[in-house]
C-alpha atoms as a PDB file:
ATOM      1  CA  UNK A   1     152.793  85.807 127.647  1.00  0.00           C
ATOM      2  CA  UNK A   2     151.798  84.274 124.210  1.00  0.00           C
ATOM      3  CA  UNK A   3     149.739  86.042 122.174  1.00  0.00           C
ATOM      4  CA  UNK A   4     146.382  83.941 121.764  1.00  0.00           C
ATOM      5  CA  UNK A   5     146.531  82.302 118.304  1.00  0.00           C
ATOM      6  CA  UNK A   6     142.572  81.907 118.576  1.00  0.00           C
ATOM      7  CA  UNK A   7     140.914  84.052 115.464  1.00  0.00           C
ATOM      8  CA  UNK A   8     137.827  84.841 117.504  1.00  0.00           C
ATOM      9  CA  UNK A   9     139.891  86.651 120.141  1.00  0.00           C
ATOM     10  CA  UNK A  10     141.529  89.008 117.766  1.00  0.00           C
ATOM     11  CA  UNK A  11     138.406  90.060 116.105  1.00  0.00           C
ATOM     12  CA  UNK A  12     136.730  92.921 116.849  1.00  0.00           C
ATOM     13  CA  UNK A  13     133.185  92.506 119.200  1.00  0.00           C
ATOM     14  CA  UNK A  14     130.305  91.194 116.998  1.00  0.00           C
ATOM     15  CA  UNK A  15     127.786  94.115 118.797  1.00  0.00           C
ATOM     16  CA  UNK A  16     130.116  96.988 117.694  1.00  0.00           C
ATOM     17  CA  UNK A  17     127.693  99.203 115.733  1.00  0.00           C
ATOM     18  CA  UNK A  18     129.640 100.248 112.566  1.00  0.00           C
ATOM     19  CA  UNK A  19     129.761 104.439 112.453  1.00  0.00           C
ATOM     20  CA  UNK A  20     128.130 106.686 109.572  1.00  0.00           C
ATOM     21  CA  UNK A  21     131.408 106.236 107.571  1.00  0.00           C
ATOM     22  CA  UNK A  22     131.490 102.728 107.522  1.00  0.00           C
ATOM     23  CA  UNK A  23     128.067 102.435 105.794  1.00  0.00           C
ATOM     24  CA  UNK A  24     128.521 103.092 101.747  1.00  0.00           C
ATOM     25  CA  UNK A  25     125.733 103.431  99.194  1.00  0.00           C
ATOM     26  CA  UNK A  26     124.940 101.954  96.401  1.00  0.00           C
ATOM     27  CA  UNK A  27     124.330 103.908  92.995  1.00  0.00           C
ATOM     28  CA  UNK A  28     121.036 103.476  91.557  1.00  0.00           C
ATOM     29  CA  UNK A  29     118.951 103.660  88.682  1.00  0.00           C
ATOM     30  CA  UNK A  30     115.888 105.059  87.379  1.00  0.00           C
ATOM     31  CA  UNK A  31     114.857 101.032  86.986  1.00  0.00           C
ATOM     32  CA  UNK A  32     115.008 100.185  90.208  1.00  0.00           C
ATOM     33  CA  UNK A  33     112.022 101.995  91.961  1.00  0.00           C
ATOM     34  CA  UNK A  34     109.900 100.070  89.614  1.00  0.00           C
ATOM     35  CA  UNK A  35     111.427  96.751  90.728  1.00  0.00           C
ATOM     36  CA  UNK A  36     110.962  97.509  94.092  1.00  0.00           C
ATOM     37  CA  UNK A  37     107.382  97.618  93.782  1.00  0.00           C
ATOM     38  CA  UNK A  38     107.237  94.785  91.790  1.00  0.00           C
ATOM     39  CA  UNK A  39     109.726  92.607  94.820  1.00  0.00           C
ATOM     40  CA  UNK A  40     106.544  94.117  96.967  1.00  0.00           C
ATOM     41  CA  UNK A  41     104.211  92.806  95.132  1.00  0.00           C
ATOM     42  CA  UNK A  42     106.258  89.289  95.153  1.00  0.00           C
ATOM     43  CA  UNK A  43     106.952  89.321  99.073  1.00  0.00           C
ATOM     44  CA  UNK A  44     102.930  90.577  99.701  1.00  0.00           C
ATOM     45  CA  UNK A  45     101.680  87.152  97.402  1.00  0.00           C
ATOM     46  CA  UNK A  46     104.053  84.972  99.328  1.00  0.00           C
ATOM     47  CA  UNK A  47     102.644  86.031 102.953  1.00  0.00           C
ATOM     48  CA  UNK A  48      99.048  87.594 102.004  1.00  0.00           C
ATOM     49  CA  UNK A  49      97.841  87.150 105.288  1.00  0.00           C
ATOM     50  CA  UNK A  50     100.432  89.076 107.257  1.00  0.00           C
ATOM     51  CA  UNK A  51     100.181  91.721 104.541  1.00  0.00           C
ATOM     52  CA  UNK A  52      96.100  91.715 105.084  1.00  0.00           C
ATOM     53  CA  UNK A  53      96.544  92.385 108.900  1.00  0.00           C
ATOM     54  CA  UNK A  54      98.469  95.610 108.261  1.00  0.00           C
ATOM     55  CA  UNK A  55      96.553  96.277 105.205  1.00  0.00           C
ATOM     56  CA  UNK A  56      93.503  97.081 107.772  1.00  0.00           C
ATOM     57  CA  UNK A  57      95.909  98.804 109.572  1.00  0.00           C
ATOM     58  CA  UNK A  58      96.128 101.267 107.034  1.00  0.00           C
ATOM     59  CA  UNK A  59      93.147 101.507 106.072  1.00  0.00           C
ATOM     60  CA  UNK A  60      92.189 101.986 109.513  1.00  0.00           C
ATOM     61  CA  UNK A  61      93.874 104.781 109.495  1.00  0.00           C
ATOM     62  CA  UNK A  62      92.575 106.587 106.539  1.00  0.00           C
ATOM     63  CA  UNK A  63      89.671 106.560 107.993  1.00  0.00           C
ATOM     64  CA  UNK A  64      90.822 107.978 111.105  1.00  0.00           C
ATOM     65  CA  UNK A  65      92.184 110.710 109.278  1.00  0.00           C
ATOM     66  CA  UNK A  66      88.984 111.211 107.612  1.00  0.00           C
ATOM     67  CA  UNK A  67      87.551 112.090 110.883  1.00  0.00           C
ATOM     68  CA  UNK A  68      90.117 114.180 112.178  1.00  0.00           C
ATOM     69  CA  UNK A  69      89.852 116.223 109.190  1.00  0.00           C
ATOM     70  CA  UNK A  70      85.963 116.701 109.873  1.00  0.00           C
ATOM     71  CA  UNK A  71      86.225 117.838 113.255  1.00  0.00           C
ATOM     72  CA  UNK A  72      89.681 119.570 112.740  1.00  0.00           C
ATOM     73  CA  UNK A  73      90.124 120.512 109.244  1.00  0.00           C
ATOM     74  CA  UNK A  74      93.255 122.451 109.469  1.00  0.00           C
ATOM     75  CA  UNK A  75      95.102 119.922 110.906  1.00  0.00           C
ATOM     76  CA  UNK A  76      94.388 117.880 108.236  1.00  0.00           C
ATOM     77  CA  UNK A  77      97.908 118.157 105.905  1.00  0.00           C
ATOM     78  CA  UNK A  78     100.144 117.620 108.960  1.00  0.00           C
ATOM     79  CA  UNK A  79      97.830 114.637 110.337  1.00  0.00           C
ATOM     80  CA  UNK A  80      98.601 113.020 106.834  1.00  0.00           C
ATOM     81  CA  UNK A  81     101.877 112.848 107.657  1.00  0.00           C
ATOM     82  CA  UNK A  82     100.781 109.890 110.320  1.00  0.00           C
ATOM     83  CA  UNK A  83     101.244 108.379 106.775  1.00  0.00           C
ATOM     84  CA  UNK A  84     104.935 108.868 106.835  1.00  0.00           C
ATOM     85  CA  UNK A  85     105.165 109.035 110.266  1.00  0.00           C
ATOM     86  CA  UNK A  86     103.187 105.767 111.712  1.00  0.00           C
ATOM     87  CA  UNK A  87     103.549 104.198 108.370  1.00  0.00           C
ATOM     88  CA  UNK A  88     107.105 103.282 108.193  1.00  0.00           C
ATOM     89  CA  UNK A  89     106.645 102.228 111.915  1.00  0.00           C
ATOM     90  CA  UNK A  90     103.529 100.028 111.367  1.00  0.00           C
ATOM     91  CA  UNK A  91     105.315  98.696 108.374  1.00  0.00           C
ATOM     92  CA  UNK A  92     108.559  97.185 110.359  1.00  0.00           C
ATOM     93  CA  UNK A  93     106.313  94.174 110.624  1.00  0.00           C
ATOM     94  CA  UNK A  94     106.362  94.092 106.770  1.00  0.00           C
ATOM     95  CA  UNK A  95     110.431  94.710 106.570  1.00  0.00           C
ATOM     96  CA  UNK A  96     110.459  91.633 109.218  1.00  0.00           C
ATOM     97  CA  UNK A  97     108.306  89.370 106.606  1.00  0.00           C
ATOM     98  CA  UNK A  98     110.665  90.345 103.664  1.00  0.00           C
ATOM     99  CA  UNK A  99     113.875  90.120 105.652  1.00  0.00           C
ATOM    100  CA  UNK A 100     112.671  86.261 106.418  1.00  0.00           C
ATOM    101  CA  UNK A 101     111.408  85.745 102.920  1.00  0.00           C
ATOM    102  CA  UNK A 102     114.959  86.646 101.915  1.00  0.00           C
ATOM    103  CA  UNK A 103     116.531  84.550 104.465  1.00  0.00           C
ATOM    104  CA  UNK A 104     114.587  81.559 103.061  1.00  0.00           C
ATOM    105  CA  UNK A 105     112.127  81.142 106.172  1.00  0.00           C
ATOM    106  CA  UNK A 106     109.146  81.202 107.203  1.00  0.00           C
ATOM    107  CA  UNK A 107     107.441  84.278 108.176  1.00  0.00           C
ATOM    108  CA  UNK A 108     104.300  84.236 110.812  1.00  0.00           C
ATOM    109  CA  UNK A 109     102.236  87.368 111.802  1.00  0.00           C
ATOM    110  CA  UNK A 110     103.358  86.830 116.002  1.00  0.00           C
ATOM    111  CA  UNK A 111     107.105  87.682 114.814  1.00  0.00           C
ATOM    112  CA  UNK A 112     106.150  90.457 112.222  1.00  0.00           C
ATOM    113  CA  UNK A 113     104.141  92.191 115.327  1.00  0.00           C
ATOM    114  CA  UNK A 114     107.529  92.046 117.562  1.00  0.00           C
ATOM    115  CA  UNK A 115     110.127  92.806 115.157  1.00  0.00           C
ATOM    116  CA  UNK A 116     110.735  95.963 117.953  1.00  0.00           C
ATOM    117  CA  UNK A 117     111.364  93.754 120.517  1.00  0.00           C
ATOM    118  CA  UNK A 118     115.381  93.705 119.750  1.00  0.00           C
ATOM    119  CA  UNK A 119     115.945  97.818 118.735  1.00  0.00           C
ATOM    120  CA  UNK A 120     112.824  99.291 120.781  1.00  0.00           C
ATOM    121  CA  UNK A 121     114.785 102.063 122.576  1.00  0.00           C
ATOM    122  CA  UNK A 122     116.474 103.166 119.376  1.00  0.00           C
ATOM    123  CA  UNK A 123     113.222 102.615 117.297  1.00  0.00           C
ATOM    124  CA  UNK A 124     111.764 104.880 120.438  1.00  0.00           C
ATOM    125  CA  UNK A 125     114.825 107.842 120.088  1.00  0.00           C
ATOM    126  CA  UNK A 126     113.865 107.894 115.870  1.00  0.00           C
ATOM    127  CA  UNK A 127     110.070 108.038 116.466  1.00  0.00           C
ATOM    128  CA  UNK A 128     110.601 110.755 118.981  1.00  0.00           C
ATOM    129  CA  UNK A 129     112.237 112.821 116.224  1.00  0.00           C
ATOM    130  CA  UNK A 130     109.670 112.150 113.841  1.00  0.00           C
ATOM    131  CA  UNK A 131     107.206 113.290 116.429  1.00  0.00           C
ATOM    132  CA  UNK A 132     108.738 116.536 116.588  1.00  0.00           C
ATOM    133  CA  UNK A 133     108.884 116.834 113.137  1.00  0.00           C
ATOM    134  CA  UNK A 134     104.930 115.885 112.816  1.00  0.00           C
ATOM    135  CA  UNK A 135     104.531 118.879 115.720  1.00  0.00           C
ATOM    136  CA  UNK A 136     106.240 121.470 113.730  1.00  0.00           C
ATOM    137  CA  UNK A 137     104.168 120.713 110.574  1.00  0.00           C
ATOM    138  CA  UNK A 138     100.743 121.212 112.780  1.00  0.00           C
ATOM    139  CA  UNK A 139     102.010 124.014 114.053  1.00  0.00           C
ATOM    140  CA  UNK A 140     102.856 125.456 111.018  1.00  0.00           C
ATOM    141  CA  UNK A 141      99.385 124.433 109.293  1.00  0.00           C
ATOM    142  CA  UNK A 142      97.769 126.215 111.843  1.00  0.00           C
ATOM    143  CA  UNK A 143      99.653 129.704 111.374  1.00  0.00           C
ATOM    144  CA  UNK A 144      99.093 129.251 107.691  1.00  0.00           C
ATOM    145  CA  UNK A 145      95.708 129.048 108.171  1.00  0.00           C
ATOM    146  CA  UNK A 146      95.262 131.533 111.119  1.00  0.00           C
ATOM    147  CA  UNK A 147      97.059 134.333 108.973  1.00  0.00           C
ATOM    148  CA  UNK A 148      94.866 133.156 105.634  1.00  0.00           C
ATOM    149  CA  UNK A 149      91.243 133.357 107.378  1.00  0.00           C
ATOM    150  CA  UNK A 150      89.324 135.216 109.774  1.00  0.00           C
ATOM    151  CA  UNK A 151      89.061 131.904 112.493  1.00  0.00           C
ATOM    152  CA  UNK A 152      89.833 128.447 111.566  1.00  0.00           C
ATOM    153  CA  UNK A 153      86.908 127.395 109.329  1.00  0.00           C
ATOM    154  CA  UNK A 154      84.475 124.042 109.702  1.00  0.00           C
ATOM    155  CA  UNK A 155      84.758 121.147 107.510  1.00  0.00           C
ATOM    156  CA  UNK A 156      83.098 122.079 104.602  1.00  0.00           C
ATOM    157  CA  UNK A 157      84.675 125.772 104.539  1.00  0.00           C
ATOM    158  CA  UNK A 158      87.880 124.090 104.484  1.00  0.00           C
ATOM    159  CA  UNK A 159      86.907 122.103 101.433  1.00  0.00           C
ATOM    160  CA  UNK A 160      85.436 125.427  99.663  1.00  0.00           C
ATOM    161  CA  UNK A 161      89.137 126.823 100.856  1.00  0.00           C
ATOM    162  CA  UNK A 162      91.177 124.923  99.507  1.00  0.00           C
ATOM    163  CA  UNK A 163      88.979 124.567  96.098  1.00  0.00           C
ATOM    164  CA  UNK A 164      88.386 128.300  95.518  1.00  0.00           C
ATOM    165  CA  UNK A 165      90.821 129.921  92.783  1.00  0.00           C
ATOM    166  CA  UNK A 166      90.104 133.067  94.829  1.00  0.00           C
ATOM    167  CA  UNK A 167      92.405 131.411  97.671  1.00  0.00           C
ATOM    168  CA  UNK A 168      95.631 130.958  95.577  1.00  0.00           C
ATOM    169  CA  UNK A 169      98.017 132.346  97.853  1.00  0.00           C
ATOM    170  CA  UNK A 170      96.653 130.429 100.653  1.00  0.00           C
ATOM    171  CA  UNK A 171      96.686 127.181  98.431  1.00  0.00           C
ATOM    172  CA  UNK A 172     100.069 127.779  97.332  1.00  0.00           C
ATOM    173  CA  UNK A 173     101.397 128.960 100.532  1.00  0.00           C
ATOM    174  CA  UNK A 174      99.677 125.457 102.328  1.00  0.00           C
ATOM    175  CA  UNK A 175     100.870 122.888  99.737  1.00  0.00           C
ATOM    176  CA  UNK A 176     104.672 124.452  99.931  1.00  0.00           C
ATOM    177  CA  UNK A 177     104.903 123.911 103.865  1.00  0.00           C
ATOM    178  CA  UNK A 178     103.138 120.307 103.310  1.00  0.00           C
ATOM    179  CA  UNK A 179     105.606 119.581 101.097  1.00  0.00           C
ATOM    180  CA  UNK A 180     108.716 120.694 102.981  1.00  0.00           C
ATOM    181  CA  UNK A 181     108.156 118.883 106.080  1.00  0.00           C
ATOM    182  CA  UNK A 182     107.053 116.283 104.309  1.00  0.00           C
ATOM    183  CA  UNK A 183     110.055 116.111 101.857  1.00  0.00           C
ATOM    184  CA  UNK A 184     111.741 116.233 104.887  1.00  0.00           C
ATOM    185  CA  UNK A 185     110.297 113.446 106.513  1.00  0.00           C
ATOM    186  CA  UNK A 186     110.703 111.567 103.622  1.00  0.00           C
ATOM    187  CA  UNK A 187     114.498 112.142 103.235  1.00  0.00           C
ATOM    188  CA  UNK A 188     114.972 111.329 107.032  1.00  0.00           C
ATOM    189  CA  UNK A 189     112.920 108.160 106.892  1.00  0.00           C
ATOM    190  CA  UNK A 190     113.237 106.371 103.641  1.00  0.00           C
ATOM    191  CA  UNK A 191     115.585 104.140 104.559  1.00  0.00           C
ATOM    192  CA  UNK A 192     116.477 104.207 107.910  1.00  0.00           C
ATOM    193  CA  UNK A 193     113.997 102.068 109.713  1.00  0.00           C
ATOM    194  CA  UNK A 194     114.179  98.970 107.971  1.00  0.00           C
ATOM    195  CA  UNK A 195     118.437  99.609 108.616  1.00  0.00           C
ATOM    196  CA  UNK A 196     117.298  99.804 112.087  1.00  0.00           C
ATOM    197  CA  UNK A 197     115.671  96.540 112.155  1.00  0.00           C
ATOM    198  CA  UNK A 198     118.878  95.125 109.908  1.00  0.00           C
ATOM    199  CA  UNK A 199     121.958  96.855 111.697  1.00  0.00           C
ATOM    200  CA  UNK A 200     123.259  97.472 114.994  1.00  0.00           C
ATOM    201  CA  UNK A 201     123.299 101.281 114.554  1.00  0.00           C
ATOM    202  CA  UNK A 202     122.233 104.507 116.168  1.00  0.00           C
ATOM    203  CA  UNK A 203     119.020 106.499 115.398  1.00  0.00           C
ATOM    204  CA  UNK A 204     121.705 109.763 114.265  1.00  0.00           C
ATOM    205  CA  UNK A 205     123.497 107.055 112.214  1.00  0.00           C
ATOM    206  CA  UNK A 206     120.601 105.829 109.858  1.00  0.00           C
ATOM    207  CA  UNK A 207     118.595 109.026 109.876  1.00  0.00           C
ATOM    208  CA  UNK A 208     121.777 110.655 107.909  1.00  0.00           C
ATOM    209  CA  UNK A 209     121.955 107.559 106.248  1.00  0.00           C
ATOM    210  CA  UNK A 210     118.737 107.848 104.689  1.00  0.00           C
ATOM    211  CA  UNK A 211     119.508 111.609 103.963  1.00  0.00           C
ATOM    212  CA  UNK A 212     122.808 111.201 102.128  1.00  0.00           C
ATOM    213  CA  UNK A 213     120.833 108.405  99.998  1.00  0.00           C
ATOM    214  CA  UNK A 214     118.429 111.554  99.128  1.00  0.00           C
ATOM    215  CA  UNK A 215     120.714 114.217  98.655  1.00  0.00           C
ATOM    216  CA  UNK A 216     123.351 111.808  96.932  1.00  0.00           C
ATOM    217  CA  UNK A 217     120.863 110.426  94.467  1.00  0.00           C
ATOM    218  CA  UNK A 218     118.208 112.844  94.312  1.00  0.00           C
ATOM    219  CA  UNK A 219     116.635 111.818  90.760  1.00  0.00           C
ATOM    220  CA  UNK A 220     115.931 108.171  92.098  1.00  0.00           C
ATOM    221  CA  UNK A 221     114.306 109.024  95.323  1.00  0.00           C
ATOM    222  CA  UNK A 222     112.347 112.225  93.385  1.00  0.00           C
ATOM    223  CA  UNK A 223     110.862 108.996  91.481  1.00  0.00           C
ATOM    224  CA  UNK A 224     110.755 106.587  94.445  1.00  0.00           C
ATOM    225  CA  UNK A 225     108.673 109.154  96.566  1.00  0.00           C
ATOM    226  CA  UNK A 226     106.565 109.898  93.615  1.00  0.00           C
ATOM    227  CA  UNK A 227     106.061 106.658  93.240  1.00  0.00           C
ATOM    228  CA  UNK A 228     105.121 106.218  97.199  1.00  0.00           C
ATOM    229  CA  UNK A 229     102.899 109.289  96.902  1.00  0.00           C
ATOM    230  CA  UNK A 230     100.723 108.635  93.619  1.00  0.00           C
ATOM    231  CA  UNK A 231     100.471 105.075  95.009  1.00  0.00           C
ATOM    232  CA  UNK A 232      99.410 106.087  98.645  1.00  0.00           C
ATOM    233  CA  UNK A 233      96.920 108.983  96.635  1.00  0.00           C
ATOM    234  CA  UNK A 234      95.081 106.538  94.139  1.00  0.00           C
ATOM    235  CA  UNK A 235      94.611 103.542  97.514  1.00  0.00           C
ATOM    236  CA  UNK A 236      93.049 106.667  99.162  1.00  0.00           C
ATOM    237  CA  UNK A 237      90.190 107.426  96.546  1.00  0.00           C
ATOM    238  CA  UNK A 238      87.769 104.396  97.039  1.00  0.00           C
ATOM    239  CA  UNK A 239      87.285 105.340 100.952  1.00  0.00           C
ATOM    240  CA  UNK A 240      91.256 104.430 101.599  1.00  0.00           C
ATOM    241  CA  UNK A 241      90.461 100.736 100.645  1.00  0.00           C
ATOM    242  CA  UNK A 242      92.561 100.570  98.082  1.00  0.00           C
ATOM    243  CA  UNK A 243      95.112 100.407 100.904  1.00  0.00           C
ATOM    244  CA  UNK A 244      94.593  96.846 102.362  1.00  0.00           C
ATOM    245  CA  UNK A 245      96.457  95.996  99.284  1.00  0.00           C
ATOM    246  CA  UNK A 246      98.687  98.891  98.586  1.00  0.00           C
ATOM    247  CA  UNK A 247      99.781  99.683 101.760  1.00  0.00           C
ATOM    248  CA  UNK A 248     101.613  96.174 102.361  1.00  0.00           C
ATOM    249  CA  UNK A 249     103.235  96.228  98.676  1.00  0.00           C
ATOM    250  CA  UNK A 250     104.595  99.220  99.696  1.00  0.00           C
ATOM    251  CA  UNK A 251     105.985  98.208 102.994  1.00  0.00           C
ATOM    252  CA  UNK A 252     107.816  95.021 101.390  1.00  0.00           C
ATOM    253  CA  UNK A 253     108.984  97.749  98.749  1.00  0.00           C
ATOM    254  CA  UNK A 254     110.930 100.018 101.176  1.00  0.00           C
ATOM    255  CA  UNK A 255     112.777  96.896 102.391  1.00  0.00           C
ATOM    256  CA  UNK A 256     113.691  96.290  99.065  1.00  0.00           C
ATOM    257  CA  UNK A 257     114.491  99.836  98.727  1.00  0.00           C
ATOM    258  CA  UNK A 258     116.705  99.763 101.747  1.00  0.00           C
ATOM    259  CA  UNK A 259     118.039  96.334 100.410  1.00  0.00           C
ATOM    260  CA  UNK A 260     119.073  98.064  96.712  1.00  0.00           C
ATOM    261  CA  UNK A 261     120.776 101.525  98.437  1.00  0.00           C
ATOM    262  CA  UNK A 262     122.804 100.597 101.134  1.00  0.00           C
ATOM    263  CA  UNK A 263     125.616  98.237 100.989  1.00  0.00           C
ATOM    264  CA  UNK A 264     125.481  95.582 103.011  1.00  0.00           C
ATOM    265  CA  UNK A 265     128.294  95.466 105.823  1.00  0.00           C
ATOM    266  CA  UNK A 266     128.598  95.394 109.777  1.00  0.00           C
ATOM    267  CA  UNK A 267     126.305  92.745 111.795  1.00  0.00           C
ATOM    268  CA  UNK A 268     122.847  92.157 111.483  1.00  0.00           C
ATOM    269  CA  UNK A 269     120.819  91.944 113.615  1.00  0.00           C
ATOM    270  CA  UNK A 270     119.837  88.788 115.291  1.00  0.00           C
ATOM    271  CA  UNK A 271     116.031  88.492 115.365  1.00  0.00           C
END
């Protein structure tokens, strides 16, 4: 029998999801974090609306945070984490906007809102992971504080806690678990959701993605999380309003992070 001489049949399947070592990275520069914010800023001012809805969102949120911490104090540092936890998740609406932007269409708040619809079990595998992540950073944040103090104190002892010099070890001690799991976090998550709304790949796949990025080209994503943080710290100050704007910038950013690091091969994702 002849072999077929039509191209399509000889190619590979279009769903194939391309493995870890098909995906390369891009090398970077201590520019580019900078122009990522400023591509935020660009995508936020071309949908403001869409980027107002999950600007509440976020804002929302700091003030839900603000009340955990009353009631719950020394949960507080690990509950911040629903920044990097939720956040990138909330913010796939965002990545949708900026991946139509780029495509030269039209984005509308009804497709941001379902731009899960297509990868929800593997978005549902990665949040999992995350979730055990935020667990073990609770749990940790409680020991710290259980071995520190004499019971878990009330709102405003945590505040005279964590502002007494006398407390040093127990500051120093609290900020360097906060900023392992977070770090953590970070390196796990910087990239790989908005590649999970892009690509036909695994959770494992972009999660180890986004850490080779980190521990390939740790100087750019020291700035880009410093960048994220200081951002995320100065929205928080006027009662976490500051986020209705800065939140969305930021989400349009880390798809234009995403968009600078990892080279662009395999199949997108329809959607």
């Amino acid at each position: 029998m002849a072999p077929s001489d039509d191209p399509a049949s000889a190619a590979p399947p279009s769903a194939a999801e391309p493995t870890l070592f098909d995906i390369r990275l891009k090398a970077l520069t201590l520019r580019d974090p900078p122009r990522w914010l400023a591509l935020g800023w660009r995508d936020f001012t071309r949908c403001p609306l869409i980027g107002l809805f999950y600007g509440g969102c976020f804002t929302a949120m700091g003030w839900a945070l603000m009340k955990v911490f009353e009631h719950a104090p020394a949960y507080v540092l690990s509950l911040s984490a629903g920044f990097l936890l939720v956040g990138p998740f909330l913010a796939l609406g965002l990545y949708q906007a900026s991946r139509r932007l780029e495509r030269g269409e039209r984005p509308t708040l009804a497709d941001s809102v379902t731009a899960w619809r297509n990868r929800m079990g593997t978005l549902a595998i990665f949040g999992f992971v995350l979730l055990v992540l935020e667990m073990l950073w609770g749990r940790a944040s409680l020991v710290v504080f259980a071995l520190s103090f004499d019971g878990m104190p009330d709102f405003k002892g945590s505040l005279t806690a964590l502002l007494d010099p006398a407390n040093i070890q127990f500051i120093v001690v609290y900020v360097i678990v906060g900023g392992v799991f977070a770090a953590l976090i970070f390196a796990v998550s910087v990239v790989s959701i908005p590649m999970l709304l892009d690509r036909p790949v695994d959770a494992i796949t972009a999660g180890i993605t986004s850490m080779r990025l980190v521990f390939t080209q740790p100087a750019v994503m020291l700035l880009w999380g410093a960048l994220l943080a200081a951002c995320v710290v100065i929205a928080m100050l006027p009662w976490f309003a500051g986020l209705l704007l800065v939140g969305p910038v930021l989400g349009h950013a880390s798809w234009h992070a995403y968009r600078a690091a990892v080279v662009e091969t395999g199949t997108p994702v329809a959607g």
